[in-house]
Structures are given as C-alpha cells and as structure tokens.
Protein backbone atom coordinates (compact mmCIF):
# COMPACT_ATOMS: atom_id res chain seq x y z
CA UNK A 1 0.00 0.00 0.00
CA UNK A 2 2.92 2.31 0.70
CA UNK A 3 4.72 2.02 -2.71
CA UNK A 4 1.31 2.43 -4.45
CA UNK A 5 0.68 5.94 -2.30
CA UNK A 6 4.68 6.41 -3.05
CA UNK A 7 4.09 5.99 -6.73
CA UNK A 8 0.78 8.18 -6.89
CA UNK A 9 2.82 10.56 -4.56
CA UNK A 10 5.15 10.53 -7.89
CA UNK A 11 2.99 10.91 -10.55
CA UNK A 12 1.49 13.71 -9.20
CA UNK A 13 4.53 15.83 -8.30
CA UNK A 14 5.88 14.92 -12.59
CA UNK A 15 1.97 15.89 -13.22
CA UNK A 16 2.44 18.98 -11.39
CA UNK A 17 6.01 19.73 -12.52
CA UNK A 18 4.47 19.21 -16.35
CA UNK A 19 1.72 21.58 -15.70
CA UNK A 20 3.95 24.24 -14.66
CA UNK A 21 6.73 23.97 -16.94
CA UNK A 22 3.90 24.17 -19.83
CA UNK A 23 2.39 27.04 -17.86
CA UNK A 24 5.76 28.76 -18.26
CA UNK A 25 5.97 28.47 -21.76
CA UNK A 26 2.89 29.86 -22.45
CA UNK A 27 3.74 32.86 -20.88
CA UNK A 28 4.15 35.99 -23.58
CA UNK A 29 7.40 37.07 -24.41
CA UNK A 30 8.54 40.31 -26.28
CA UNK A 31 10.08 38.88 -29.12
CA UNK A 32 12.86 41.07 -31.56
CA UNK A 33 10.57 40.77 -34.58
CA UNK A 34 7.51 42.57 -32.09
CA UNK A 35 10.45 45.01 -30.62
CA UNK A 36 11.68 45.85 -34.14
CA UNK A 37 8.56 47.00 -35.50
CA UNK A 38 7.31 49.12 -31.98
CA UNK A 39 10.69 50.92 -32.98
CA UNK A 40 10.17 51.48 -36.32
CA UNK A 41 7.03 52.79 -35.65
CA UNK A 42 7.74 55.10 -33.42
CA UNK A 43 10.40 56.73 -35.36
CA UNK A 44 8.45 57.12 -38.44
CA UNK A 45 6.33 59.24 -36.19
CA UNK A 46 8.82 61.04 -34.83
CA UNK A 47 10.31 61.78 -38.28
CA UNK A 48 6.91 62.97 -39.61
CA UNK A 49 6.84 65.48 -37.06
CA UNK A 50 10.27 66.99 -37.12
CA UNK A 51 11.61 64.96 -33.93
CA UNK A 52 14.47 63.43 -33.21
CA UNK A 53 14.62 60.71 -30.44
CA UNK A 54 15.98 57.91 -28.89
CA UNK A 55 13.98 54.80 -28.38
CA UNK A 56 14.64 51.53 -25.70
CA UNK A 57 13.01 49.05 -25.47
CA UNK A 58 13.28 46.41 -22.86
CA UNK A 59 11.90 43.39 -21.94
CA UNK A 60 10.48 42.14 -18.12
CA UNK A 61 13.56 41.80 -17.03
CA UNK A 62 14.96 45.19 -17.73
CA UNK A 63 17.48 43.96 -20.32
CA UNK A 64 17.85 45.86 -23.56
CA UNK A 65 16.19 44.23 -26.53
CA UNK A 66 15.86 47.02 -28.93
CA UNK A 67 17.41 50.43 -29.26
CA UNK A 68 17.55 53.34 -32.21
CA UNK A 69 18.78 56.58 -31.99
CA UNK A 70 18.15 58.85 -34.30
CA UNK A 71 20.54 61.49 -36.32
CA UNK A 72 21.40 64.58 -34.00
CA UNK A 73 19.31 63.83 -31.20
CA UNK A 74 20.21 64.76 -27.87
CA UNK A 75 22.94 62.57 -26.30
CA UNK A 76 21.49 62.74 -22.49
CA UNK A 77 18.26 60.92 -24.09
CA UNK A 78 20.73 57.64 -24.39
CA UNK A 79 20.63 57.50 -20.77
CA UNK A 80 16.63 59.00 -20.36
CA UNK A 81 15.32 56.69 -22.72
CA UNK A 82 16.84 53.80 -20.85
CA UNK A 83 15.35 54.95 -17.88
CA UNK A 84 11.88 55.43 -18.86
CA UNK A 85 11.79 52.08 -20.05
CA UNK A 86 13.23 50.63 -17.28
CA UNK A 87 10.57 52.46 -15.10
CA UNK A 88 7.86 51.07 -17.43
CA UNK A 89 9.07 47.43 -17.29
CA UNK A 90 9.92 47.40 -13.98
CA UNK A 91 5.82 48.08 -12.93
CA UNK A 92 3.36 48.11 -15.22
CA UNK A 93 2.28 52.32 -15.20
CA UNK A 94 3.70 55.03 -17.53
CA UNK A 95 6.65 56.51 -15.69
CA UNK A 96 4.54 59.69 -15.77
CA UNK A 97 2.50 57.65 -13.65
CA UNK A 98 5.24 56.07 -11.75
CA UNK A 99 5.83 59.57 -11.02
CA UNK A 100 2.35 60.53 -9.90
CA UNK A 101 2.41 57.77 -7.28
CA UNK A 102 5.80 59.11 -6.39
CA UNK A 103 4.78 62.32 -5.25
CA UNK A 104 1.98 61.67 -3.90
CA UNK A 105 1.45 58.44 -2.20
CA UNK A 106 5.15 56.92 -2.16
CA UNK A 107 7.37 60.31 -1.15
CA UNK A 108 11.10 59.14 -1.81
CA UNK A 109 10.16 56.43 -4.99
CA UNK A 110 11.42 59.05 -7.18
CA UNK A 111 14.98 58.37 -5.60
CA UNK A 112 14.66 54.91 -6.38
CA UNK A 113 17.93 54.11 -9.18
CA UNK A 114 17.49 53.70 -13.02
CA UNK A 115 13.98 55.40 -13.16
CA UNK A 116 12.19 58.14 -14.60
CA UNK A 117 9.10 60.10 -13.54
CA UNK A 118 8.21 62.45 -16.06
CA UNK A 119 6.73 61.38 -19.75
CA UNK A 120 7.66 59.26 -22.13
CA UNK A 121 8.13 55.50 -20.55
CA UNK A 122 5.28 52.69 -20.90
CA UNK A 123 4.53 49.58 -19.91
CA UNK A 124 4.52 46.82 -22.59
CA UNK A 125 1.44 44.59 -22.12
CA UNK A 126 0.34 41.07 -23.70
CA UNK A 127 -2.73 39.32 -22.97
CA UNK A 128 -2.66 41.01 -19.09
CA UNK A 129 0.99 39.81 -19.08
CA UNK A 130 3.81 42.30 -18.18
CA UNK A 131 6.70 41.54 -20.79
CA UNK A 132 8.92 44.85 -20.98
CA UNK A 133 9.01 48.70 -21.27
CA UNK A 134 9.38 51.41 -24.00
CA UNK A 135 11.07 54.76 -23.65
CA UNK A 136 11.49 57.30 -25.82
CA UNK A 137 13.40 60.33 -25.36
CA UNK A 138 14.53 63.58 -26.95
CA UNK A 139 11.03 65.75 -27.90
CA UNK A 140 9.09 67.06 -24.70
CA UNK A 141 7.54 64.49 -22.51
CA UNK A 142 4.14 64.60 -23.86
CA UNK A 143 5.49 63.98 -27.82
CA UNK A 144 8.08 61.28 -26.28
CA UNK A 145 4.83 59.43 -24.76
CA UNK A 146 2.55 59.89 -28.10
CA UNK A 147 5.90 58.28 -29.98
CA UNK A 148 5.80 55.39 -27.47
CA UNK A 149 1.87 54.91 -27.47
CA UNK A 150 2.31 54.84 -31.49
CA UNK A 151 4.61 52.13 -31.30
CA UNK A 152 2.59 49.93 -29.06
CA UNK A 153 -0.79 50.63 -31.52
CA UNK A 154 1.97 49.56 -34.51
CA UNK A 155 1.85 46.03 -32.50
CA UNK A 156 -1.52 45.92 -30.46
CA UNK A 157 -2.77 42.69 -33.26
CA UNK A 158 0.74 41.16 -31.89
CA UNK A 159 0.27 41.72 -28.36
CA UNK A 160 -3.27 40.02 -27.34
C-alpha cells in the first residue's frame, strides 16, 4: 500500500512539474521581430513630425532588446530613454505615472535608481501579461509618450 501511495505521490509531483513547466511556456514574451517594429514605428512618427529621439526598449527583465537613436538627437536621451523604459518594465504604469504615485502616495520612490518620472516611458502589455518597457526620449515628454503609445498601436494585433 505504501509504494502504491509512493508511486501516486510521484505521478502527481511529474503531473504537477508538467503543468507548470507548460504554464511557463505559455507565458508571452517580447520577441525582436515585435520590438523591431514598436521601434520602427515610433520613429516614423517622430520623423513625420520633425523629432528626433531615442527609443529603448526592454523586456520584463529590464534587459535591452531594442534600441535606435536617431541622427542629432540629444545625447542625455541615451541615458533617459533607458530609464523610462526601465521604469515602465519594472511596474506596469507610464513613468509619468510612476511619477504621480511618487509624489503623492510613495514620497522618496522618485529616488529609487534607473527610473524616470516624467513622460515618455510605458509599460509593454500582452494578454494582461507584463513583458517589458518602452522609452522614448529627446522631444518634450508629452510627444516622447505619443511616440511610445504609437509604437505599441503599430503592435496591439501582436500583443493580445
């Protein structure tokens, strides 16, 4: 009777291993082809209107998957851009947002390292999955977050 409840014991925990394993897999990633085309978008907008920006995007983890920077843009965005993104994939709020809830219900989250609060990060969502960040950097805030919110329409069909 033991090694019957041992082996059912077994099956279960592979059973249960399985199920999470494929539960893991299914989870949405940004992929390079999807990162590509949220940068292209957004500087084809930006172009249109006579800006010149800097674009990161990142995935949940913070790491860098896709980055343009365009002709005679301002050098400090490098660094901005970066930031904004990581603010947006590190929670799932624009880091205008992020900077919202900074002032006014988390005083001293603006100190927190690598992050923006002012316009121009957001989060990258994927069927209510959190898989990365876009920041965009060089216009004011307000263009930099219309340049990012174009590039996540550009992809919206890819991201359900």
């Amino acid at each position: 009777m033991i090694r019957r409840l041992t082996k059912i014991a077994c099956a279960g925990a592979m059973l249960a291993t399985t199920q999470m394993s494929l539960a893991q897999e299914a989870r949405p990633i940004l992929t390079q082809a999807t990162a590509k085309k949220m940068a292209d978008a957004c500087e084809n907008h930006a172009r249109s209107k006579g800006w010149k920006i800097i674009i990161a995007i990142v995935d949940s983890g913070g790491v860098l998957k896709q980055y343009t920077r365009m002709d005679d843009s301002f050098l400090i965005s490098v660094v901005v851009s970066q930031m904004k993104a990581n603010t947006s994939a590190g929670v799932p709020v624009s880091s205008r947002k992020f900077g919202e809830i900074a002032k006014t219900m988390a005083p001293g989250l603006e100190f927190t390292p690598n992050t923006a609060t002012f316009p121009g990060g957001l989060p990258i969502m994927a069927g209510g999955a959190h898989i990365g960040g876009i920041g965009v950097s060089g216009a004011t805030g307000d263009q930099d977050e219309e340049c990012a919110q174009v590039a996540l329409d550009a992809v919206k069909d890819v991201l359900k």
